[in-house]
C-alpha atoms as a PDB file:
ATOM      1  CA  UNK A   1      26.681  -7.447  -2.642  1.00  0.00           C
ATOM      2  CA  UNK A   2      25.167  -9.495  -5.526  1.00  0.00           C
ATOM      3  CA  UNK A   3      23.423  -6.867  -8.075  1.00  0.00           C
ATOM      4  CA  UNK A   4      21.605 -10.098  -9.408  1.00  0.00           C
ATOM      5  CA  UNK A   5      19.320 -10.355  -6.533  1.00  0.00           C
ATOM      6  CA  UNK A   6      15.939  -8.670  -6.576  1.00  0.00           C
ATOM      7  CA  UNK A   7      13.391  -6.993  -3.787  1.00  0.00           C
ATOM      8  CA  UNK A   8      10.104  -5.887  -4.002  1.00  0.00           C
ATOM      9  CA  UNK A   9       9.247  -3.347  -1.138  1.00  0.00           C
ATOM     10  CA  UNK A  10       5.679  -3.137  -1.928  1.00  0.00           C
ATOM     11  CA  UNK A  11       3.170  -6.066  -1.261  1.00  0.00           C
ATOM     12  CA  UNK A  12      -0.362  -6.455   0.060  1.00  0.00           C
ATOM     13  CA  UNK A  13      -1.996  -9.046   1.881  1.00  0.00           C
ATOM     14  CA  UNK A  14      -5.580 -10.325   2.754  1.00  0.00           C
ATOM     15  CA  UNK A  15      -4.953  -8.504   6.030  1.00  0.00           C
ATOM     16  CA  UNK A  16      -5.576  -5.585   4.071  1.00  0.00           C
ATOM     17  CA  UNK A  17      -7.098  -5.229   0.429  1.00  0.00           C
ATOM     18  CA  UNK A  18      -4.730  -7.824  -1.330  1.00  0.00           C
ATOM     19  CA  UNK A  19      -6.376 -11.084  -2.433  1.00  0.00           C
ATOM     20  CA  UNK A  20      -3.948 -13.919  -1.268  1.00  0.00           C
ATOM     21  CA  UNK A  21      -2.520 -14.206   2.420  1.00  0.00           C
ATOM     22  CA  UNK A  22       0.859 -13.313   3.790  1.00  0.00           C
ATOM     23  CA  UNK A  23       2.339 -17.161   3.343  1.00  0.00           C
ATOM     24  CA  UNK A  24       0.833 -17.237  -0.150  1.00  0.00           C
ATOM     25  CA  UNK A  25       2.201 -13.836  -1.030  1.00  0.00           C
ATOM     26  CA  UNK A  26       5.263 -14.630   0.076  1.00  0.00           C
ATOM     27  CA  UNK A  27       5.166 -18.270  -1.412  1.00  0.00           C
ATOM     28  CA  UNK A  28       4.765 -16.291  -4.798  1.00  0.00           C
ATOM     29  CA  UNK A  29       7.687 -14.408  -4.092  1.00  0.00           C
ATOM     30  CA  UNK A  30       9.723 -16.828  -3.557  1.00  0.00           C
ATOM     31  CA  UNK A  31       8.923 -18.485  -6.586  1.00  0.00           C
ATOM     32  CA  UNK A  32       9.806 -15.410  -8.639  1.00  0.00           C
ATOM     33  CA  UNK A  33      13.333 -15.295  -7.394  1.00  0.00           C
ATOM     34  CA  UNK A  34      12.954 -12.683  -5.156  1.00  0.00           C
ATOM     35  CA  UNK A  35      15.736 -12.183  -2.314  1.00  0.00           C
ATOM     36  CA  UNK A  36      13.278  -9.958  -0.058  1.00  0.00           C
ATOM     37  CA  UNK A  37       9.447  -8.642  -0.336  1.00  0.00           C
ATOM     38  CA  UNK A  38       7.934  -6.042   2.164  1.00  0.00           C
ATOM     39  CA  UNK A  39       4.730  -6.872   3.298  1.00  0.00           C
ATOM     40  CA  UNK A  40       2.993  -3.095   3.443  1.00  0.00           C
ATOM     41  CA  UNK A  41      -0.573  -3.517   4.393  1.00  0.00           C
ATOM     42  CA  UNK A  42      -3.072  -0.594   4.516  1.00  0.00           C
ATOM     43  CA  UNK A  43      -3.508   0.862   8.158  1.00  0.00           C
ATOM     44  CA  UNK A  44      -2.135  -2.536   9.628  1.00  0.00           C
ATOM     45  CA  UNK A  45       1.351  -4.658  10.652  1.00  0.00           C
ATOM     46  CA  UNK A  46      -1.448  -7.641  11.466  1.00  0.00           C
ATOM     47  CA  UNK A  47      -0.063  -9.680   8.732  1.00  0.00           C
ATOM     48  CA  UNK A  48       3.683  -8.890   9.654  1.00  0.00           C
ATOM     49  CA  UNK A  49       3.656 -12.315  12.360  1.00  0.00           C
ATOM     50  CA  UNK A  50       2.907 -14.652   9.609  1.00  0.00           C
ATOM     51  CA  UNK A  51       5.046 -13.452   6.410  1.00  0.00           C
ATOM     52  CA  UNK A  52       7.972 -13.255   9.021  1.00  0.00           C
ATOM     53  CA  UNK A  53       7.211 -16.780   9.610  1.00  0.00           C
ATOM     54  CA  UNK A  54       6.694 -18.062   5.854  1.00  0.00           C
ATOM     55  CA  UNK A  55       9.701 -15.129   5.073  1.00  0.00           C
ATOM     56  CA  UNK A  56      12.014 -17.387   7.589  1.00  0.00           C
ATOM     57  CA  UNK A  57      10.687 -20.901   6.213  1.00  0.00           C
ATOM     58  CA  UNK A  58      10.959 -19.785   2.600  1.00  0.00           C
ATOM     59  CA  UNK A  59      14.793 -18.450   2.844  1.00  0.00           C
ATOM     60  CA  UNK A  60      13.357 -15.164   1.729  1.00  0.00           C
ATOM     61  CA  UNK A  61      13.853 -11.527   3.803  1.00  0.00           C
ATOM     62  CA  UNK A  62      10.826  -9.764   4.851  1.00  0.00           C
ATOM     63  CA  UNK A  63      10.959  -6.220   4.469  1.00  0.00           C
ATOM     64  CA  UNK A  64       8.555  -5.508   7.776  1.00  0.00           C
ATOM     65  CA  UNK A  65       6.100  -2.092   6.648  1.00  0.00           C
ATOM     66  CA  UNK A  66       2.702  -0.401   6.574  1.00  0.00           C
ATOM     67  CA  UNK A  67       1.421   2.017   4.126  1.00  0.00           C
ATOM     68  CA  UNK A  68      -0.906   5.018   5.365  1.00  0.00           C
ATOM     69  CA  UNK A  69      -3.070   6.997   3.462  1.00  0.00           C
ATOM     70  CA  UNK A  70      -2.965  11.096   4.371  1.00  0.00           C
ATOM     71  CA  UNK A  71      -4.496  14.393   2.990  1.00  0.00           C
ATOM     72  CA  UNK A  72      -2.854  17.251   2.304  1.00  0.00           C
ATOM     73  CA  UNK A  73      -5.017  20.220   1.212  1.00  0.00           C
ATOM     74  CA  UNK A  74      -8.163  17.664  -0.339  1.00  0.00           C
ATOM     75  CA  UNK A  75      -4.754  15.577  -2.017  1.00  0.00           C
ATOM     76  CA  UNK A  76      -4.292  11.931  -0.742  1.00  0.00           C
ATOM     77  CA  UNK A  77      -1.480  10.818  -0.219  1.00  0.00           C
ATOM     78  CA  UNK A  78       0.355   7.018   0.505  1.00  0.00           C
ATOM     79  CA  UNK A  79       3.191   6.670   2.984  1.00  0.00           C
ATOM     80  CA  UNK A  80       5.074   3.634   3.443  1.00  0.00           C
ATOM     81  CA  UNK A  81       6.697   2.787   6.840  1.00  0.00           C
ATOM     82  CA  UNK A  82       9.386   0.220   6.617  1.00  0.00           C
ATOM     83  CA  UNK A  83      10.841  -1.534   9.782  1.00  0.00           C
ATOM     84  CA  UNK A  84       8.524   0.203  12.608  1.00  0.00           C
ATOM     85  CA  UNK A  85       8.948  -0.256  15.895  1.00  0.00           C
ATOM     86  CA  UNK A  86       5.637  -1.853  17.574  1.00  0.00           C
ATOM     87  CA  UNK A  87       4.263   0.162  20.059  1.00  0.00           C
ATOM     88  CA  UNK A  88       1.123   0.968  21.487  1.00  0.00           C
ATOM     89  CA  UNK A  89       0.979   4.043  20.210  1.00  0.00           C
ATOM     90  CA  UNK A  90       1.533   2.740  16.662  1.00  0.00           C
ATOM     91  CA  UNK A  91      -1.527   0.156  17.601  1.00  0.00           C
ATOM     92  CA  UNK A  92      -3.599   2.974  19.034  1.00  0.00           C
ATOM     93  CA  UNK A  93      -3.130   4.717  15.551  1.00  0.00           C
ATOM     94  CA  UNK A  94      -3.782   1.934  13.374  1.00  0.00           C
ATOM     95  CA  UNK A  95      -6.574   1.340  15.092  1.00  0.00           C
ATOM     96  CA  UNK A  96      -8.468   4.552  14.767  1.00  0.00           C
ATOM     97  CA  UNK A  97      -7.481   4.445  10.876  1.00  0.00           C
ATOM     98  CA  UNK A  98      -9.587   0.736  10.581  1.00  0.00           C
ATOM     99  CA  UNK A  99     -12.778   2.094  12.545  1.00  0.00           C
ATOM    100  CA  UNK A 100     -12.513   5.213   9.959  1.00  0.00           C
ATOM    101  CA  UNK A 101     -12.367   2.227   6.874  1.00  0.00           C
ATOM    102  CA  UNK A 102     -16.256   0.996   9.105  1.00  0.00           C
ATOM    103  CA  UNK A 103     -17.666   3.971   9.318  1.00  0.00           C
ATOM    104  CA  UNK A 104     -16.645   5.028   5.455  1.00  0.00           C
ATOM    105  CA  UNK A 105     -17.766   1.873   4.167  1.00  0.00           C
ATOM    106  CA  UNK A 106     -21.497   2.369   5.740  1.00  0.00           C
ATOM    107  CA  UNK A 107     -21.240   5.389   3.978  1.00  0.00           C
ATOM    108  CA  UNK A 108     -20.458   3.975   0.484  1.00  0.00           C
ATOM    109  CA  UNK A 109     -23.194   1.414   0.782  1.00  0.00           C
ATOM    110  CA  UNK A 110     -25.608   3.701   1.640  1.00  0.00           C
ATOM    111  CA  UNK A 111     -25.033   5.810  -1.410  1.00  0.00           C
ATOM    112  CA  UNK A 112     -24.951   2.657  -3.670  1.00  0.00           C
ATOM    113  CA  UNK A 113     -28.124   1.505  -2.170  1.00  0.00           C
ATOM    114  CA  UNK A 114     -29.754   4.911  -3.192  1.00  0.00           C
ATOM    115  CA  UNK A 115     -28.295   4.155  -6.768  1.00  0.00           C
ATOM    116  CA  UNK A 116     -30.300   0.822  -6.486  1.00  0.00           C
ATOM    117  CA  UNK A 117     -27.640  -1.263  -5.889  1.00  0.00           C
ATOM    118  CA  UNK A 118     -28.571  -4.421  -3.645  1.00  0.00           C
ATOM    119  CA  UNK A 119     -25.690  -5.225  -1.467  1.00  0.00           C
ATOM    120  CA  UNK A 120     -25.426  -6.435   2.454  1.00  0.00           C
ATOM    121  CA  UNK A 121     -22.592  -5.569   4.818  1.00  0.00           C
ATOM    122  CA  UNK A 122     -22.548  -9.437   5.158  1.00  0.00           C
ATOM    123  CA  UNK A 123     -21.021  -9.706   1.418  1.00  0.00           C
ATOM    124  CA  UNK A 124     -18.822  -6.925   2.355  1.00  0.00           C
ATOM    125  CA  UNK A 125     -17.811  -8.369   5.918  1.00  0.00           C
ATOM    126  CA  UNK A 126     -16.958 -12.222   4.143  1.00  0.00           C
ATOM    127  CA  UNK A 127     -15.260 -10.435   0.793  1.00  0.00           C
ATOM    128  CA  UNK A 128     -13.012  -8.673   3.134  1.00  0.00           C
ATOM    129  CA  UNK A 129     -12.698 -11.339   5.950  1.00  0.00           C
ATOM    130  CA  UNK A 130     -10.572 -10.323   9.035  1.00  0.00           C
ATOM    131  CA  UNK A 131      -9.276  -7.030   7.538  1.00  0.00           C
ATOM    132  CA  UNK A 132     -11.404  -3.751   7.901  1.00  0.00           C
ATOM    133  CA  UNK A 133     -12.761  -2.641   4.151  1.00  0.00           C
ATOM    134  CA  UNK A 134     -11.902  -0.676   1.785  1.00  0.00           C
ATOM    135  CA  UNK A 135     -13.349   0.175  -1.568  1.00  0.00           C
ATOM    136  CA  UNK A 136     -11.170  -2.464  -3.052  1.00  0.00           C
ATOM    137  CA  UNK A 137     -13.523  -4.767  -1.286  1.00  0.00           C
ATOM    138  CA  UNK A 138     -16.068  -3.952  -2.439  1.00  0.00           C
ATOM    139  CA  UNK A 139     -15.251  -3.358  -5.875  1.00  0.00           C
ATOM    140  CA  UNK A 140     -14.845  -7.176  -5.863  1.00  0.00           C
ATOM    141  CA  UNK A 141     -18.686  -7.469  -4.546  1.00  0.00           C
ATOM    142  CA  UNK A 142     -19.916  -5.433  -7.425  1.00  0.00           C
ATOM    143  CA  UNK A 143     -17.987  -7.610  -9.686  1.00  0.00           C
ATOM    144  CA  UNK A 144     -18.952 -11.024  -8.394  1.00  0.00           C
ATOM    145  CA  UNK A 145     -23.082  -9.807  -8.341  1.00  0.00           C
ATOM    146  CA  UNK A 146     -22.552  -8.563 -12.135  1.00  0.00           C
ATOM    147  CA  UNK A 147     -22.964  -5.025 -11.721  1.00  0.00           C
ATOM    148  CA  UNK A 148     -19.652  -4.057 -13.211  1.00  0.00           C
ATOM    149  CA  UNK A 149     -17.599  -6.308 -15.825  1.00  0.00           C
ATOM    150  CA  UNK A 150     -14.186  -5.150 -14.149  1.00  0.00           C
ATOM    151  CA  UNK A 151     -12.986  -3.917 -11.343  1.00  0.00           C
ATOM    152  CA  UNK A 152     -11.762  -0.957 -13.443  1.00  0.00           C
ATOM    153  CA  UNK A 153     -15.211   0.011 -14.151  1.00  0.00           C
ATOM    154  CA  UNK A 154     -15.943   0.016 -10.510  1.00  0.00           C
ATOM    155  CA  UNK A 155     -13.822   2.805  -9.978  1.00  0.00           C
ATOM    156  CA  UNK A 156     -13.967   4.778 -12.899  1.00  0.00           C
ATOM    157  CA  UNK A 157     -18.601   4.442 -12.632  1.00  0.00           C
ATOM    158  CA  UNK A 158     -18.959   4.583  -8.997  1.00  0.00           C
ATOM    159  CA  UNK A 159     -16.258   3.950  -6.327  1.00  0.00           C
ATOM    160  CA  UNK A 160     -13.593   6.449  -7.905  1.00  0.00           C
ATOM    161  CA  UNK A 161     -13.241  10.249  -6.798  1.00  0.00           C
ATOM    162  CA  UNK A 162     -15.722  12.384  -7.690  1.00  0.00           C
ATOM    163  CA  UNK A 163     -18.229   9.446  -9.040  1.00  0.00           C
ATOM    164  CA  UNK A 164     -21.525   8.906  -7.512  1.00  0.00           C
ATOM    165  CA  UNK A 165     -20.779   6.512  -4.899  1.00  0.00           C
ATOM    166  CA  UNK A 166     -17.573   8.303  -3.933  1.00  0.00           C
ATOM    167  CA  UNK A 167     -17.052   9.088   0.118  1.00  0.00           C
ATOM    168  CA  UNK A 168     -13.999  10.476   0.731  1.00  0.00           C
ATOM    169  CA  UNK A 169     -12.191   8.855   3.982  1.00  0.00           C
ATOM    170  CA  UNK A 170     -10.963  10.916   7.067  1.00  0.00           C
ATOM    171  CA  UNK A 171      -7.375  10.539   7.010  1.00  0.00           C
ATOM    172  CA  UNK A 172      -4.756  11.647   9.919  1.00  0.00           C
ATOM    173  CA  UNK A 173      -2.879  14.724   8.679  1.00  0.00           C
ATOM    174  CA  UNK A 174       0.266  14.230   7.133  1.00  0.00           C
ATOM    175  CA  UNK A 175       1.844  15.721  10.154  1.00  0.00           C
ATOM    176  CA  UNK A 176       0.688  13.425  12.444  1.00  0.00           C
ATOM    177  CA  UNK A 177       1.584  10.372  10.258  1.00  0.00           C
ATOM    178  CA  UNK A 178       5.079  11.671   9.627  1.00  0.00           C
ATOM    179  CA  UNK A 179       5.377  12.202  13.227  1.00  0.00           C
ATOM    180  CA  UNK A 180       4.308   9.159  13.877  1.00  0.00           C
ATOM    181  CA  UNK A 181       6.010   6.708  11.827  1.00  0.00           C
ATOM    182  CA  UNK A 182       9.324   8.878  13.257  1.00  0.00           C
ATOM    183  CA  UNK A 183       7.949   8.063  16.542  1.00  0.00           C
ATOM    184  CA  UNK A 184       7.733   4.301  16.118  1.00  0.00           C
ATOM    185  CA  UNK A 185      11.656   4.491  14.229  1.00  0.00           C
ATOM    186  CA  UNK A 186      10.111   3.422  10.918  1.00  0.00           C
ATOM    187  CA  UNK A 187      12.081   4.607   7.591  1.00  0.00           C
ATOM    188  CA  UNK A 188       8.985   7.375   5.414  1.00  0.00           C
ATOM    189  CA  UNK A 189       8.966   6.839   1.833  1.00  0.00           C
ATOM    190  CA  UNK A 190       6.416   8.443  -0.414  1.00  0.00           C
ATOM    191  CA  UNK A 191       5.165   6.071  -2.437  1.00  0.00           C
ATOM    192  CA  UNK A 192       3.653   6.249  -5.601  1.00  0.00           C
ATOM    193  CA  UNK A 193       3.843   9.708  -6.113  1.00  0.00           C
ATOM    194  CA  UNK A 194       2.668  10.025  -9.412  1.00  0.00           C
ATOM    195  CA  UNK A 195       2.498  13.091 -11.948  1.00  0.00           C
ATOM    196  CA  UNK A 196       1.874  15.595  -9.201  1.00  0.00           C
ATOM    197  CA  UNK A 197       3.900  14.616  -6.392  1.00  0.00           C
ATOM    198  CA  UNK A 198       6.338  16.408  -7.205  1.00  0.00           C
ATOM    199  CA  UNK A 199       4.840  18.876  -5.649  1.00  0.00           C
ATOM    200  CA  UNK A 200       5.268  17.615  -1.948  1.00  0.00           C
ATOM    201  CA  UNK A 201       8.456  16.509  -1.690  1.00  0.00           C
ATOM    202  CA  UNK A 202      10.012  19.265  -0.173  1.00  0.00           C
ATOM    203  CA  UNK A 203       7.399  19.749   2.208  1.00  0.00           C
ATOM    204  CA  UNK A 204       7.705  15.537   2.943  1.00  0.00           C
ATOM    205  CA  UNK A 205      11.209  16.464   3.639  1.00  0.00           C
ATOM    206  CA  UNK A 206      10.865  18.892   6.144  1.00  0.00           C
ATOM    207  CA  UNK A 207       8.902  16.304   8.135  1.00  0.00           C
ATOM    208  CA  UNK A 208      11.018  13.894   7.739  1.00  0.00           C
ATOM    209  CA  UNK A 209      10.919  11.892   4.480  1.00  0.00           C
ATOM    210  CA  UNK A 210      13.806   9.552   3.786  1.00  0.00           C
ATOM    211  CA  UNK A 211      12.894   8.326   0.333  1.00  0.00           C
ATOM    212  CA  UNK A 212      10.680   7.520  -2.841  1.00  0.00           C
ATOM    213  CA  UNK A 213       8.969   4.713  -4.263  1.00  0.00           C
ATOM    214  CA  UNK A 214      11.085   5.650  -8.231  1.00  0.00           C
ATOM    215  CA  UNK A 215       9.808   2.262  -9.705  1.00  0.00           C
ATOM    216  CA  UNK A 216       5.767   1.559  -9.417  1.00  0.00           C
ATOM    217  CA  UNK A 217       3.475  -0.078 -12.772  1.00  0.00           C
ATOM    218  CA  UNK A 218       1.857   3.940 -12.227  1.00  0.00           C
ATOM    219  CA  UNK A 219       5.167   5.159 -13.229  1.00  0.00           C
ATOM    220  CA  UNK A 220       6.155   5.138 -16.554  1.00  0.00           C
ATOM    221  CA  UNK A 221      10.014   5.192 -17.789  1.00  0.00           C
ATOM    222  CA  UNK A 222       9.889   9.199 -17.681  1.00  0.00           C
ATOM    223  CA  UNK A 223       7.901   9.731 -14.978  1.00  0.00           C
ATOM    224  CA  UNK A 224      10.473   6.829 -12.995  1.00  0.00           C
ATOM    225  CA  UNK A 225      13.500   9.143 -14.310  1.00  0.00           C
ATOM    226  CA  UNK A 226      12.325  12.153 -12.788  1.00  0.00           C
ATOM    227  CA  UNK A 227      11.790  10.522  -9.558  1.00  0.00           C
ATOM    228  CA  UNK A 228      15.284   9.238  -9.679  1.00  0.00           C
ATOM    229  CA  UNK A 229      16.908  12.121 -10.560  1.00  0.00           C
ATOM    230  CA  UNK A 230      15.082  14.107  -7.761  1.00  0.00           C
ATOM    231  CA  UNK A 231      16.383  11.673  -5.212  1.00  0.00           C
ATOM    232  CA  UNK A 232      19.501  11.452  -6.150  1.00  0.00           C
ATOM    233  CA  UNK A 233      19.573  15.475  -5.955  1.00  0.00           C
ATOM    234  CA  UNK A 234      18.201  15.621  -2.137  1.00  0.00           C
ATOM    235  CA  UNK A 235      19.682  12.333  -1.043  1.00  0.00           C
ATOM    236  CA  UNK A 236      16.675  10.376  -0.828  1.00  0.00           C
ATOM    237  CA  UNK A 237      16.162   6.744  -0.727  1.00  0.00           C
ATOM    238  CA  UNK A 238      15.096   4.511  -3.688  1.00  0.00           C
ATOM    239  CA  UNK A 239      12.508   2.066  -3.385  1.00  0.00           C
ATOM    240  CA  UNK A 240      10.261   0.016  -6.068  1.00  0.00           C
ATOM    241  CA  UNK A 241       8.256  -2.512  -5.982  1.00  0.00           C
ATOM    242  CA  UNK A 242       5.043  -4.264  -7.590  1.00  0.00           C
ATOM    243  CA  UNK A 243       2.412  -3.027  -5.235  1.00  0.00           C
ATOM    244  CA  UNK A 244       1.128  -5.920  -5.624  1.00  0.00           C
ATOM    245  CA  UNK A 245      -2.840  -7.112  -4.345  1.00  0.00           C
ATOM    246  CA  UNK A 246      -3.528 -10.194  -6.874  1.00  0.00           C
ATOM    247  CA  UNK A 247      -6.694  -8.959  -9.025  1.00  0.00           C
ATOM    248  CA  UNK A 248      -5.418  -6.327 -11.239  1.00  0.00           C
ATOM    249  CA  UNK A 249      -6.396  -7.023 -14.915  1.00  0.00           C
ATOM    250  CA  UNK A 250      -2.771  -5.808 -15.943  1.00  0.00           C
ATOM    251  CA  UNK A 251      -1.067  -8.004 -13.374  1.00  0.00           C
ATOM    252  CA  UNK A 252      -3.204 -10.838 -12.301  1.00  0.00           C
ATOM    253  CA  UNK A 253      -0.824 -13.270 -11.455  1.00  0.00           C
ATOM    254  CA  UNK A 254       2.683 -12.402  -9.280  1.00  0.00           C
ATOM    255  CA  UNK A 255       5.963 -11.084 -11.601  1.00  0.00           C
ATOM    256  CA  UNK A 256       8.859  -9.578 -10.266  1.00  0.00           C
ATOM    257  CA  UNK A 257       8.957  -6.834 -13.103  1.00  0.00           C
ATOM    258  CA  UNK A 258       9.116  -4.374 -10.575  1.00  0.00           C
ATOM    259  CA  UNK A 259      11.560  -5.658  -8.407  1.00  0.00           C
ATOM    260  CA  UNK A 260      14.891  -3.659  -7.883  1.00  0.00           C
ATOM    261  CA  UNK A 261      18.294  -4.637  -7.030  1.00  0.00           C
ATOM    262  CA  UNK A 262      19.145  -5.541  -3.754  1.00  0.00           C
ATOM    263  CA  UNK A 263      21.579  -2.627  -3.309  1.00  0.00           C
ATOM    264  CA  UNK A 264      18.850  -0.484  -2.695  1.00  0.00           C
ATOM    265  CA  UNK A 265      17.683  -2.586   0.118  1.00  0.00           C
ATOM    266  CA  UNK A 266      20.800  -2.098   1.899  1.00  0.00           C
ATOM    267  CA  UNK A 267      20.697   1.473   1.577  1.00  0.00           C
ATOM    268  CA  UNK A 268      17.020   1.480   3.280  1.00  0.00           C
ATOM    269  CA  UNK A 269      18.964  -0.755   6.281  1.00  0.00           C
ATOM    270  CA  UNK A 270      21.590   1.234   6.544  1.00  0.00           C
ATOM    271  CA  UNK A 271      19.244   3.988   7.620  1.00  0.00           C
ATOM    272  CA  UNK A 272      17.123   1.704   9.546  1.00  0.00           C
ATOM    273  CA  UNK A 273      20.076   0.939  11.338  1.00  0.00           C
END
């Protein structure tokens, strides 16, 4: 095992909300010195074909994932899936969750167009290209026409909980997401939990959680140390990475301060099998 070499299990691609595509992302990995990236789309494995392709040209190790948003009592929560088994009943799923991203994003316009906002699906549709969209998408519309000065303020005036534009989405229960990503063989790690996560770990457990995402730019050197410390004490995995989309004012451009020692990679295979 070399401790020098460094993973990030936690990347997005234009076949979800991130900005650049799989080869790029991966191009940009490379180029940092990475050893492995997981490619962990939103509601999708679309983009797993080509970073497994740019992965194998680049002499870099895709992590294969998803990531899958679920509520538990009005709290949303993020899932990662890493190494799932395609199926068409993982296809079926993922499917249903991108019609739900359609029909919530009609929603969202038509509230924004009731705030006076002039936007057309089209600039939604060609900001978010092949992928179905998400308010990330158009956050970047409102930014581009002028109506917000960052994507920050996006969020925090309109798009964010409880602001005026605000429509929450209808997520699959976190039953049926647990059960389904231990359906498909896929290793569950809770990712970015946050300062209240805490709170559903056990419950995660009992349904089959195998580890957490400790090291995440929302986690700060406290908040990281708790999460450690609680997976070391119920044998949980340890995962980090840069969740990385390629428009954040804090991290425009790709760095690897995120990324985590292989080690923990192996651990995550080991339980893959």
């Amino acid at each position: 095992m070399n401790q020098e070499k460094k993973v990030d299990f936690h990347m997005h691609s234009n076949a979800s909300d991130g900005l650049f595509s799989p080869q790029e992302l991966f191009r940009m990995a490379a180029a940092a010195g990475l050893a492995a990236a997981g490619l962990t789309d939103h509601d999708t494995v679309n983009g797993l074909p080509e970073a497994e392709r740019a992965a194998h040209s680049l002499g870099l190790e895709l992590i294969p994932g998803v990531e899958i948003s679920v509520l538990d009592e009005g709290q949303e929560l993020h899932i990662l899936g890493y190494y799932p088994r395609y199926s068409e009943q993982l296809k079926a799923a993922l499917e249903g969750m991108q019609r739900e991203r359609f029909r919530r994003m009609e929603m969202l316009m038509a509230k924004l167009k009731l705030l006076g906002f002039k936007i057309n699906p089209e600039e939604v549709r060609a900001e978010a290209g092949t992928a179905a969209p998400g308010r990330l998408h158009l956050a970047r519309v409102l930014l581009k026409k002028k109506y917000v000065h960052t994507l920050a303020e996006a969020f925090t005036l309109y798009l964010g909980r409880n602001r005026p534009a605000f429509i929450p989405r209808k997520t699959p229960s976190i039953v049926t997401v647990m059960g389904l990503l231990t359906e498909v063989g896929a290793i569950p790690v809770f990712a970015h939990p946050g300062r209240d996560g805490h709170k559903y770990i056990d419950k995660l457990i009992h349904l089959g959680l195998k580890g957490i995402e400790v090291y995440h730019p929302d986690h700060g050197l406290p908040l990281a140390g708790k999460y450690r410390a609680m997976a070391d004490d119920k044998g949980l995995l340890v995962t980090g990475g840069s969740d990385f989309h390629g428009d954040s004012l804090q991290r425009p451009l790709y760095s690897p301060r995120f990324a985590v020692p292989y080690f923990y990679l192996e651990q995550l295979k080991e339980q893959a099998g």
